[in-house]
N, C-alpha and C. Protein backbone atom coordinates (compact mmCIF):
# COMPACT_ATOMS: atom_id res chain seq x y z
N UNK A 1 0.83 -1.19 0.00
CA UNK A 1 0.00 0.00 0.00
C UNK A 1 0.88 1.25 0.00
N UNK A 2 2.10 1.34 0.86
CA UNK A 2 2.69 2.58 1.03
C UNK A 2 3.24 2.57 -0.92
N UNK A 3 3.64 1.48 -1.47
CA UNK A 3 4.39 1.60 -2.26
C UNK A 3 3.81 2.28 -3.81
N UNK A 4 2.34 2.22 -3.45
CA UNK A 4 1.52 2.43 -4.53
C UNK A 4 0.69 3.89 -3.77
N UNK A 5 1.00 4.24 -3.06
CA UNK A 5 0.85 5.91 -2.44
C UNK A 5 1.60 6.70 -3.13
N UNK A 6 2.99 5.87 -3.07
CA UNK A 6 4.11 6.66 -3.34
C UNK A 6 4.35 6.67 -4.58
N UNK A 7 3.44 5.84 -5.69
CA UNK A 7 3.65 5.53 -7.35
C UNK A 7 2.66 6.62 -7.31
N UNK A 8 1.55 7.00 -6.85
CA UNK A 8 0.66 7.55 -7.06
C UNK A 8 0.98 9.45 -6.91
N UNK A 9 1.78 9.34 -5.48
CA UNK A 9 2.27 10.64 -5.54
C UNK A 9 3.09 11.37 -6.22
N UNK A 10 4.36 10.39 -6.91
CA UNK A 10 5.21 10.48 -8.26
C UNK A 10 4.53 10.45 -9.50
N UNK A 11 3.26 10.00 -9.55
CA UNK A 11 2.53 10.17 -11.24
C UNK A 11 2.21 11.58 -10.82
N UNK A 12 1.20 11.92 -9.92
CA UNK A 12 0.89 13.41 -9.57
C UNK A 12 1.77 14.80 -9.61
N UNK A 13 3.29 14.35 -9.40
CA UNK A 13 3.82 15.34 -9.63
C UNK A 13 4.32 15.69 -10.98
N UNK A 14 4.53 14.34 -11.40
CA UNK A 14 4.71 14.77 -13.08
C UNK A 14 3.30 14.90 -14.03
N UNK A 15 2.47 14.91 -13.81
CA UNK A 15 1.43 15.25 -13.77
C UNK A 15 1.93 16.72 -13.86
N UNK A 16 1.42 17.15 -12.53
CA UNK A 16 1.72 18.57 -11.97
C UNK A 16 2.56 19.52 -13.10
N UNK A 17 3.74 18.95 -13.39
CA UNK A 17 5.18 19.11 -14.03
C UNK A 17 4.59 19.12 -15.57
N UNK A 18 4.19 18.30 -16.10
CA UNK A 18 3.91 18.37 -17.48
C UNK A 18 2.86 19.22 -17.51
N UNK A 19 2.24 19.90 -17.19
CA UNK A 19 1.00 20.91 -17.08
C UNK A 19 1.62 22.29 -17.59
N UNK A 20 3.17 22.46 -17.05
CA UNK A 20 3.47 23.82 -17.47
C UNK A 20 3.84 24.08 -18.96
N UNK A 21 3.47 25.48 -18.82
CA UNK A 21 3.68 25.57 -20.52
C UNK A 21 4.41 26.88 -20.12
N UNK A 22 5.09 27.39 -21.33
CA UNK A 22 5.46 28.37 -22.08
C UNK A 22 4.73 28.93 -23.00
N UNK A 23 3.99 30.44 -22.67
CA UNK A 23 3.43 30.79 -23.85
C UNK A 23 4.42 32.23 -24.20
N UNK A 24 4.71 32.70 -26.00
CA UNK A 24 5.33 33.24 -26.11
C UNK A 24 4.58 34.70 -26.39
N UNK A 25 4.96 35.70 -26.32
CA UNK A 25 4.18 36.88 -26.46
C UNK A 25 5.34 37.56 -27.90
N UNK A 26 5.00 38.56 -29.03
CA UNK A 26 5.86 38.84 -29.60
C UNK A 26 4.79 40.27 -30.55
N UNK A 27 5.23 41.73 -30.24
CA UNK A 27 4.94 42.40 -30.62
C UNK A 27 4.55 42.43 -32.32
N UNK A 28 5.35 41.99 -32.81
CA UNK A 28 5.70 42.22 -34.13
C UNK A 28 5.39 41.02 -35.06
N UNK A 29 3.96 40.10 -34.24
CA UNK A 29 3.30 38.71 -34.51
C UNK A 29 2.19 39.40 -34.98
N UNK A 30 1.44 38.59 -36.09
CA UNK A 30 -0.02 38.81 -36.66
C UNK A 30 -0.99 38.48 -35.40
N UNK A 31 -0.03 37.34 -34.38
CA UNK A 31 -0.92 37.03 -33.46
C UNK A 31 -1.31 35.90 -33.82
N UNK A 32 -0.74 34.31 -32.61
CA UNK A 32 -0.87 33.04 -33.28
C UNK A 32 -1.73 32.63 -31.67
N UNK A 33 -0.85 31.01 -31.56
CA UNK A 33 -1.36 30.44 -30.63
C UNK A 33 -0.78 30.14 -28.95
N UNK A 34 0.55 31.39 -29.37
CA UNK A 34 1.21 31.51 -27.96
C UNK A 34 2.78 30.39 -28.03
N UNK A 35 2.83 29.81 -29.31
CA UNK A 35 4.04 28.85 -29.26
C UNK A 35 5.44 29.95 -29.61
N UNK A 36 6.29 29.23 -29.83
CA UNK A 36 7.69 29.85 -29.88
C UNK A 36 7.45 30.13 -31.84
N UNK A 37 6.60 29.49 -32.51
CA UNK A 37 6.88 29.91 -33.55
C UNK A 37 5.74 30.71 -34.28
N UNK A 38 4.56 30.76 -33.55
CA UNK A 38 3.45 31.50 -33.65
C UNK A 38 2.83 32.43 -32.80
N UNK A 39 4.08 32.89 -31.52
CA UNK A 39 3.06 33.60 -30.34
C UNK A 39 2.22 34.74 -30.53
N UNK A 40 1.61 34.93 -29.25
CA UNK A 40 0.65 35.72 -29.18
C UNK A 40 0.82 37.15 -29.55
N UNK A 41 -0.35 37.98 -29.67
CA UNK A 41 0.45 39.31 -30.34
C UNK A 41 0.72 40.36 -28.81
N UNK A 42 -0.08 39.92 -27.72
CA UNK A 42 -0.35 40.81 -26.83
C UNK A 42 0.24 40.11 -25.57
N UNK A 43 0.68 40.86 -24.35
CA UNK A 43 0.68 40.31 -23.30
C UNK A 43 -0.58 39.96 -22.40
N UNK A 44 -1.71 40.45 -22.64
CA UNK A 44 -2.80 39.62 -21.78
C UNK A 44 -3.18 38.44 -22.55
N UNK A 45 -3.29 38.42 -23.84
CA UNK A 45 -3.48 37.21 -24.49
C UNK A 45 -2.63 35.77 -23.92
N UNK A 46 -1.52 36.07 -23.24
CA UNK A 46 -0.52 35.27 -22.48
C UNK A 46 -0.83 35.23 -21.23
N UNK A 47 -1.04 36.38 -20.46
CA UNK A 47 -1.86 36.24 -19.06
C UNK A 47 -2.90 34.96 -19.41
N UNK A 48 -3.91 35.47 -20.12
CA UNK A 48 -5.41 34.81 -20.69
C UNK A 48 -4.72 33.35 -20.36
N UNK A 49 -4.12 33.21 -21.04
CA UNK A 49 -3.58 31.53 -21.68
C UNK A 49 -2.84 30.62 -20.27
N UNK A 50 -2.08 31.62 -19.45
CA UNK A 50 -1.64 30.80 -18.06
C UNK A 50 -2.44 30.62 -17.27
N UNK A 51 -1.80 29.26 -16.31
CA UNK A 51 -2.58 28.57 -14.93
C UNK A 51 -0.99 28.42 -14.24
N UNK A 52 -1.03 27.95 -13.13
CA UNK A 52 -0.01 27.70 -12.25
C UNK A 52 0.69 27.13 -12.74
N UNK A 53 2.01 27.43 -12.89
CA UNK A 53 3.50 27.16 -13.09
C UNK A 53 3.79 27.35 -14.72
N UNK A 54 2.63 27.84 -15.45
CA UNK A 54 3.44 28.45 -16.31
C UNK A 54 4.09 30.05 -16.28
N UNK A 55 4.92 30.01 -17.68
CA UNK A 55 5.68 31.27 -18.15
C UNK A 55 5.09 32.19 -19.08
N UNK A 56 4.74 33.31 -19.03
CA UNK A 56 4.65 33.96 -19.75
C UNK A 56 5.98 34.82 -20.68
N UNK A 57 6.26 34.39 -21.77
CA UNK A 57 7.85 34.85 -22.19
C UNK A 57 7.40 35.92 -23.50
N UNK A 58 7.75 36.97 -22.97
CA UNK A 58 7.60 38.29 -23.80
C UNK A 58 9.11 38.89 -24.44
N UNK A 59 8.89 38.82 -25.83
CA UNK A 59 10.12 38.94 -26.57
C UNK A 59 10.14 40.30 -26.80
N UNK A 60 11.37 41.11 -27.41
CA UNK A 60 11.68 42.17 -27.32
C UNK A 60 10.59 43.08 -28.04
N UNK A 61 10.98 44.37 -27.38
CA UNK A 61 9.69 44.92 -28.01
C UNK A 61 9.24 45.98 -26.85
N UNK A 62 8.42 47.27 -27.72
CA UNK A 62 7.70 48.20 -26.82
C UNK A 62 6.73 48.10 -27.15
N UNK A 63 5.88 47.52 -25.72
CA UNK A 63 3.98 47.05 -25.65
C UNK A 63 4.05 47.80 -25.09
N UNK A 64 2.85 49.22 -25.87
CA UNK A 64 2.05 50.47 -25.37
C UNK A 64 0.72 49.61 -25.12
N UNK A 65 -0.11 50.27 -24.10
CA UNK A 65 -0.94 49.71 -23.41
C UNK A 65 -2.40 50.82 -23.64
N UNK A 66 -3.11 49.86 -23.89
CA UNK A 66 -4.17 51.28 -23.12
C UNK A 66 -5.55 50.49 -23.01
N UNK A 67 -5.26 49.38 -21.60
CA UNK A 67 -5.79 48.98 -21.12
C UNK A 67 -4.88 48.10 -20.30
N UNK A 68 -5.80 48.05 -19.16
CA UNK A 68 -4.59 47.37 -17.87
C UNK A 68 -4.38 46.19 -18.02
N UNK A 69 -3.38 45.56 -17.44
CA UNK A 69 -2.67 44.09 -18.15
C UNK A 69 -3.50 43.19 -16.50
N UNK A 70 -4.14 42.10 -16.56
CA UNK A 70 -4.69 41.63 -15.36
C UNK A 70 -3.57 39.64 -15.58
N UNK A 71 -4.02 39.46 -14.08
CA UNK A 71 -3.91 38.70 -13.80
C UNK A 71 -4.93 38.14 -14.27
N UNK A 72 -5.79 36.44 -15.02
CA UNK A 72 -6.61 36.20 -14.28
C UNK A 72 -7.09 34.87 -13.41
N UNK A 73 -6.44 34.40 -13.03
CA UNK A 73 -5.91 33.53 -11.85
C UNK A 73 -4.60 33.29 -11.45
N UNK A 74 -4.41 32.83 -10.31
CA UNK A 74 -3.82 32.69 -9.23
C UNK A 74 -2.56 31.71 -9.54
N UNK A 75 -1.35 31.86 -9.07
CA UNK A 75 -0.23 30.39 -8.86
C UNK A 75 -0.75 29.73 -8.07
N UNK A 76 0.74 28.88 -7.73
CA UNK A 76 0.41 28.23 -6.33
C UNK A 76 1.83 28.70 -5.66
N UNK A 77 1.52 28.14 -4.43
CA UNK A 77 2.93 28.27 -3.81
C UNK A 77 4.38 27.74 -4.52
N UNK A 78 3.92 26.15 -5.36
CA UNK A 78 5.22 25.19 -5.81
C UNK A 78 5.23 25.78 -7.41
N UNK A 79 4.00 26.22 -7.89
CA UNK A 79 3.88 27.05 -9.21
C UNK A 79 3.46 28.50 -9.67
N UNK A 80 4.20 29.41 -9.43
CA UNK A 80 4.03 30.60 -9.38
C UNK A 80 3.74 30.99 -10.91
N UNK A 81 3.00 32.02 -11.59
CA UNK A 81 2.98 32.19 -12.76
C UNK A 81 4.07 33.38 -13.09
N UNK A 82 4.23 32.97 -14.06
CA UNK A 82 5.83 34.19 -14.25
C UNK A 82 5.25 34.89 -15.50
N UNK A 83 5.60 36.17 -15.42
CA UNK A 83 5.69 36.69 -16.71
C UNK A 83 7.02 37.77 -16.79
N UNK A 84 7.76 37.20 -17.90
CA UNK A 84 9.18 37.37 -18.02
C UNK A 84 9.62 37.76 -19.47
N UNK A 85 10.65 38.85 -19.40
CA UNK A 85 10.96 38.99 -21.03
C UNK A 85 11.82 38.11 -21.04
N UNK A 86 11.76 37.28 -22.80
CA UNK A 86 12.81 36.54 -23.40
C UNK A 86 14.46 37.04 -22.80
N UNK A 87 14.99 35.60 -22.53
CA UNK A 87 16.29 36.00 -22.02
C UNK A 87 17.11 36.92 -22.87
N UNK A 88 17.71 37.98 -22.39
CA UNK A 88 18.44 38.56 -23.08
C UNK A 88 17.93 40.11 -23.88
N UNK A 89 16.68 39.97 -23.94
CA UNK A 89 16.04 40.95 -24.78
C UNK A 89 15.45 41.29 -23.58
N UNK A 90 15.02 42.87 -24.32
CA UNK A 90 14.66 44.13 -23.84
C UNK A 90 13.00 44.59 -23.90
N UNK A 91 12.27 44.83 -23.18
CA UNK A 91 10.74 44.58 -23.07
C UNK A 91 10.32 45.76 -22.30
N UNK A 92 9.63 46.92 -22.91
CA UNK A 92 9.20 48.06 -22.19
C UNK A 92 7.91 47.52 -22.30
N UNK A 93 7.08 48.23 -21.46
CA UNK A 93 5.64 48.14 -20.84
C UNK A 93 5.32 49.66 -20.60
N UNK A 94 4.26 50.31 -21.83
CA UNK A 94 4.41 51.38 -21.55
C UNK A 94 2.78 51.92 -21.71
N UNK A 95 2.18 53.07 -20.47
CA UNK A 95 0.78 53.44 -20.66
C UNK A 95 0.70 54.18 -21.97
N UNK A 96 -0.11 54.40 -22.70
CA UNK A 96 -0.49 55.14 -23.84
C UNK A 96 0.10 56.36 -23.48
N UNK A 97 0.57 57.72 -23.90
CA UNK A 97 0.47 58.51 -23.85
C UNK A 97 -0.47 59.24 -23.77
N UNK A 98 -1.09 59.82 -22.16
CA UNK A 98 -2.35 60.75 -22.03
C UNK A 98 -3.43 59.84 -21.33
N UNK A 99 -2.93 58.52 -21.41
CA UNK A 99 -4.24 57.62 -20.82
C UNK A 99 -3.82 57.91 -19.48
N UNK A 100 -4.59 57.49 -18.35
CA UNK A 100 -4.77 57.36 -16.89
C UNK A 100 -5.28 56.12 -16.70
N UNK A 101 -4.42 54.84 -17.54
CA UNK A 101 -4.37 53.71 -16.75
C UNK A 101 -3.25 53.02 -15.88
N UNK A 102 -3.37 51.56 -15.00
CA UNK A 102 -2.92 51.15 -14.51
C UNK A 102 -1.75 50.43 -15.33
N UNK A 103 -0.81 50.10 -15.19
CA UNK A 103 -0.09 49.16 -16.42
C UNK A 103 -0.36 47.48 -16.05
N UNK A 104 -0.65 47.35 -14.60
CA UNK A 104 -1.21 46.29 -14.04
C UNK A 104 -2.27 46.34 -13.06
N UNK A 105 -3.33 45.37 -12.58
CA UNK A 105 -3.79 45.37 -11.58
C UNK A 105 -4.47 43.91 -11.15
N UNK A 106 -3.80 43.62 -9.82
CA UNK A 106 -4.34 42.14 -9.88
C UNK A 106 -4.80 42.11 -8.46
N UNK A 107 -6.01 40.93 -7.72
CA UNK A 107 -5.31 40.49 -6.82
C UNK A 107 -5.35 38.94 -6.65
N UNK A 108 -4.47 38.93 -7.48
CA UNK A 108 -3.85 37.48 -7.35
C UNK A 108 -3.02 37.03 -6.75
N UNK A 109 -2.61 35.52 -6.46
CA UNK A 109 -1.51 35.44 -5.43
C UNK A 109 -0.57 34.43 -6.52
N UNK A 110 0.94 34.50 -5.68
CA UNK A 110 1.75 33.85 -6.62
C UNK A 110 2.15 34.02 -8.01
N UNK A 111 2.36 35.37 -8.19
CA UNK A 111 2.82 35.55 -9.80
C UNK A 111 4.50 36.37 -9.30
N UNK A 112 4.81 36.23 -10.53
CA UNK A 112 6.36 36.80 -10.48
C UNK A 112 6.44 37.25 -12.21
N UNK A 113 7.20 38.82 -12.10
CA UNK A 113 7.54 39.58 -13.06
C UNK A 113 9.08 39.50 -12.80
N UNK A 114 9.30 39.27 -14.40
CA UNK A 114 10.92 39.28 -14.01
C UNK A 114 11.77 40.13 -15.17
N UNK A 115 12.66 41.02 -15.26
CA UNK A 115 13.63 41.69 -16.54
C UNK A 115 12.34 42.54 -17.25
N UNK A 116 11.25 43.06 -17.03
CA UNK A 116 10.77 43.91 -17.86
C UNK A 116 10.37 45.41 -17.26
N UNK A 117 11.02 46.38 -18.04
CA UNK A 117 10.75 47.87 -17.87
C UNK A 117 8.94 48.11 -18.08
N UNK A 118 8.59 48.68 -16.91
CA UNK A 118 7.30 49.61 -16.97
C UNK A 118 7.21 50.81 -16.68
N UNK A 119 6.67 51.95 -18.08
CA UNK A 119 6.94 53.09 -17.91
C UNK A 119 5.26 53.47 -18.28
N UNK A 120 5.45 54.67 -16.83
CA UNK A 120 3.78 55.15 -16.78
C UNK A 120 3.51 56.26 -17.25
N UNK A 121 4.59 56.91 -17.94
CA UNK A 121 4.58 58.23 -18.94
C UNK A 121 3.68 59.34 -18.25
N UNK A 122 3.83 58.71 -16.79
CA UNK A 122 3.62 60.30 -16.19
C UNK A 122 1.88 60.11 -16.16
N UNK A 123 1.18 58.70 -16.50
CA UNK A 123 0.06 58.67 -15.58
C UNK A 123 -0.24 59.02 -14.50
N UNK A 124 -1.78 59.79 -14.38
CA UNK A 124 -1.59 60.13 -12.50
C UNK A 124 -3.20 59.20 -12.23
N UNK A 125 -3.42 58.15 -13.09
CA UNK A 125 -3.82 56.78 -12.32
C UNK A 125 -3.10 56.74 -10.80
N UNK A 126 -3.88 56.24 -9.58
CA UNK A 126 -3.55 55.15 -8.36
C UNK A 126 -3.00 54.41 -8.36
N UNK A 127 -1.81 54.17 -9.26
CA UNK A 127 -1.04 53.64 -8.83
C UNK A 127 -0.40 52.93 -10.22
N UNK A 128 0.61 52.68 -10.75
CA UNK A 128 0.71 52.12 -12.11
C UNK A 128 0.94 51.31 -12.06
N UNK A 129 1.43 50.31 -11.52
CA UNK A 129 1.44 48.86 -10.77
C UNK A 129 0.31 48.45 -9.42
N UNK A 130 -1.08 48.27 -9.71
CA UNK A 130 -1.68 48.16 -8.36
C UNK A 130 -2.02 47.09 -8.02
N UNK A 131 -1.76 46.50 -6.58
CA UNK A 131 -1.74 45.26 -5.97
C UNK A 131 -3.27 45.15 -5.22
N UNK A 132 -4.25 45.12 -5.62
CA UNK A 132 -5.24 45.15 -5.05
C UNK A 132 -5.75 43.89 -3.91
N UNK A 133 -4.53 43.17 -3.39
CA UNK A 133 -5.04 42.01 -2.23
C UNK A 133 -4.02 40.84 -2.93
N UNK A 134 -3.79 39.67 -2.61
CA UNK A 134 -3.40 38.46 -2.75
C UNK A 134 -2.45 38.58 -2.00
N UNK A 135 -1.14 37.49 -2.65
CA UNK A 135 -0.03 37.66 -1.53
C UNK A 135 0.66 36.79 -2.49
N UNK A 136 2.23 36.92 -1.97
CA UNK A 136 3.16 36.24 -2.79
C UNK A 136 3.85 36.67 -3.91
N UNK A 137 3.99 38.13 -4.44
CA UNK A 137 3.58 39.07 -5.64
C UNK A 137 5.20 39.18 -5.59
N UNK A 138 5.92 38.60 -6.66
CA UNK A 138 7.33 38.93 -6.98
C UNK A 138 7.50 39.78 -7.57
N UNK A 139 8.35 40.92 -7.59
CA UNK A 139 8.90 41.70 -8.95
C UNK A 139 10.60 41.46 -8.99
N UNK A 140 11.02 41.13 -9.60
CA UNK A 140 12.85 40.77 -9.95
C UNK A 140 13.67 41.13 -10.85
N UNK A 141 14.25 42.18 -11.16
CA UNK A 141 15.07 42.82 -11.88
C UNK A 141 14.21 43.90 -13.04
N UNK A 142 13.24 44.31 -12.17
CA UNK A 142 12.39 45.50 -13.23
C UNK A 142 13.18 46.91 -12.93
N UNK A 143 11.93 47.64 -14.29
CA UNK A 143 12.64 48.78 -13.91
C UNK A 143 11.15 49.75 -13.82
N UNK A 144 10.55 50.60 -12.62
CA UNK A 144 9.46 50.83 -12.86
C UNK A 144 9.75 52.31 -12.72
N UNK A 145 9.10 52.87 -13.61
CA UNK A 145 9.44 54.63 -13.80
C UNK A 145 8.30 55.68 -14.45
N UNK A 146 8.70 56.62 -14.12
CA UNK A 146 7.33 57.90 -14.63
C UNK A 146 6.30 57.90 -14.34
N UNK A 147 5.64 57.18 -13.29
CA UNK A 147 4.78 58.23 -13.18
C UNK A 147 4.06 58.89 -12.00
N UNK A 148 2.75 59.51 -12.52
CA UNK A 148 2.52 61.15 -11.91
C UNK A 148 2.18 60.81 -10.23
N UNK A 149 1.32 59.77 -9.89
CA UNK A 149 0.79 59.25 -8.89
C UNK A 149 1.15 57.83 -8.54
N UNK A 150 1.75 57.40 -7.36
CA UNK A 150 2.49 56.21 -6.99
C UNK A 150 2.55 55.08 -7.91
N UNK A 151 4.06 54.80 -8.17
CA UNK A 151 4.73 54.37 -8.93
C UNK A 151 3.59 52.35 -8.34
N UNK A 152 3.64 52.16 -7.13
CA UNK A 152 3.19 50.88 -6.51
C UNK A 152 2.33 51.09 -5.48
N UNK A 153 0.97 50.38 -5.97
CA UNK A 153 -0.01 50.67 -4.94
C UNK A 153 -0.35 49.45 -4.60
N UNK A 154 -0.10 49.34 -3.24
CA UNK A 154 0.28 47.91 -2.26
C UNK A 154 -0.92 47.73 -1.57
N UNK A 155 -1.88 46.99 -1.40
CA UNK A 155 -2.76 46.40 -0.34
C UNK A 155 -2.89 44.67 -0.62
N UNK A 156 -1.40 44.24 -0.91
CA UNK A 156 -1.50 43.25 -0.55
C UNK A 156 -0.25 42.54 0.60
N UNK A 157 -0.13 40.96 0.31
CA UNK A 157 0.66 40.90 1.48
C UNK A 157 1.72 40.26 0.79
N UNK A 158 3.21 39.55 1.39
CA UNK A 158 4.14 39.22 1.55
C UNK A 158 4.87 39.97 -0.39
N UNK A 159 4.46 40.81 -0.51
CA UNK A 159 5.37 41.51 -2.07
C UNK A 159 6.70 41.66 -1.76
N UNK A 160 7.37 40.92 -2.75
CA UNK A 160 8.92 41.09 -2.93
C UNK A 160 9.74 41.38 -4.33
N UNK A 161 10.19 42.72 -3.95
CA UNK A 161 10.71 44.00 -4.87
C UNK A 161 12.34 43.75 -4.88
N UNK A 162 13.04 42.53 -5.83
CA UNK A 162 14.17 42.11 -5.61
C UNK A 162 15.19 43.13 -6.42
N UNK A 163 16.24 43.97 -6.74
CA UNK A 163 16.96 44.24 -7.95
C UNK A 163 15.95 44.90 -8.48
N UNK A 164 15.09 45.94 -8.24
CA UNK A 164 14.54 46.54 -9.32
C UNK A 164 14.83 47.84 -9.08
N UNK A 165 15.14 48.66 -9.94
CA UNK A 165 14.96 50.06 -10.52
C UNK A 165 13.88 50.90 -10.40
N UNK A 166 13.24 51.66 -9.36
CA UNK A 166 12.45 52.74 -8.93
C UNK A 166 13.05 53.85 -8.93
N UNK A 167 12.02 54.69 -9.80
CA UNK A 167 12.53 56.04 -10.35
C UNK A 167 11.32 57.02 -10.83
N UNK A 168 11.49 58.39 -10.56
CA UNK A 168 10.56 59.86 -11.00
C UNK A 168 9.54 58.86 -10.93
N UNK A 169 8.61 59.09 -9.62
CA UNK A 169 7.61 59.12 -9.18
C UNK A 169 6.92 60.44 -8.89
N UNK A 170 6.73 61.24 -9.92
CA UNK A 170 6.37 62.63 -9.62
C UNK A 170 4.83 62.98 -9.73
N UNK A 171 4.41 63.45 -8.64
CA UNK A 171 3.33 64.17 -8.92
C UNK A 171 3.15 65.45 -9.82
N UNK A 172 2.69 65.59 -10.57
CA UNK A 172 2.36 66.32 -11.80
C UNK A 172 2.13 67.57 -11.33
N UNK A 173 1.44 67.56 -10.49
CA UNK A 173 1.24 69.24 -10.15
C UNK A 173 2.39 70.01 -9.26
């Protein structure tokens, strides 16, 4: 019995394990099915497409926004959802010029942003990154800048701001 617990708990994790995907995001795509040779054209289309322990991999490129990028579910603790620019390449995240949106807003738990610049061009939105509740909320080697009204609006719990670049958080007036 223990021995077939333990076959059972080893199918479950690869289970678990084969579940993750990679979906690719790529500005300069007609817009496919999220693979490495057809990805998506948008970064929520890649949000859209993850569950726990996948990647969201956003290739080089400046994604102007003008509408907020959401979470819409949750990691887990052993599978966090990542959304990350392609190794090596360069990935701005930027509000429209003149809009007063968020560049994110979630409250989800267990996601991690990793290597991508978000610039709020001087939005005076609540916050241009806003954490509206969850917990577990990574950011790791960003760079978050410009704008008019707080750069990070926090009401959630355990957020960790590793190596990132905070800068001109100015109020406009």
């Amino acid at each position: 019995a223990g021995q077939a617990l333990a076959l059972l708990g080893c199918l479950l994790a690869i289970a678990a394990t084969a579940r993750a995907a990679d979906y690719y995001v790529d500005a300069a795509s007609p817009g496919g099915d999220g693979s490495p040779a057809s990805p998506f054209k948008t970064i929520q289309q890649g949000l859209n497409a993850a569950h726990a322990g996948d990647n969201v991999i956003v290739r080089a490129g400046r994604y102007t926004l003008t509408s907020t990028l959401t979470f819409p579910r949750s990691g887990t603790a052993d599978s966090p959802i990542t959304l990350k620019a392609a190794p090596g390449e360069t990935v701005l995240v930027e509000v429209w010029p003149g809009l007063n949106i968020h560049l994110i807003q979630t409250s989800r738990s267990y996601i991690t942003i990793e290597d991508i610049t978000f610039d709020g061009n001087y939005s005076t939105a609540n916050g241009m990154i806003r954490l509206d509740g969850g917990s577990f909320q990574t950011f790791r080697r960003c760079e978050m800048r410009r704008q008019g009204n707080h750069l990070l609006r926090i009401d959630s719990s355990d957020l960790l701001v590793e190596d990132c670049h905070i800068h001109h958080a100015i109020w406009p007036a």
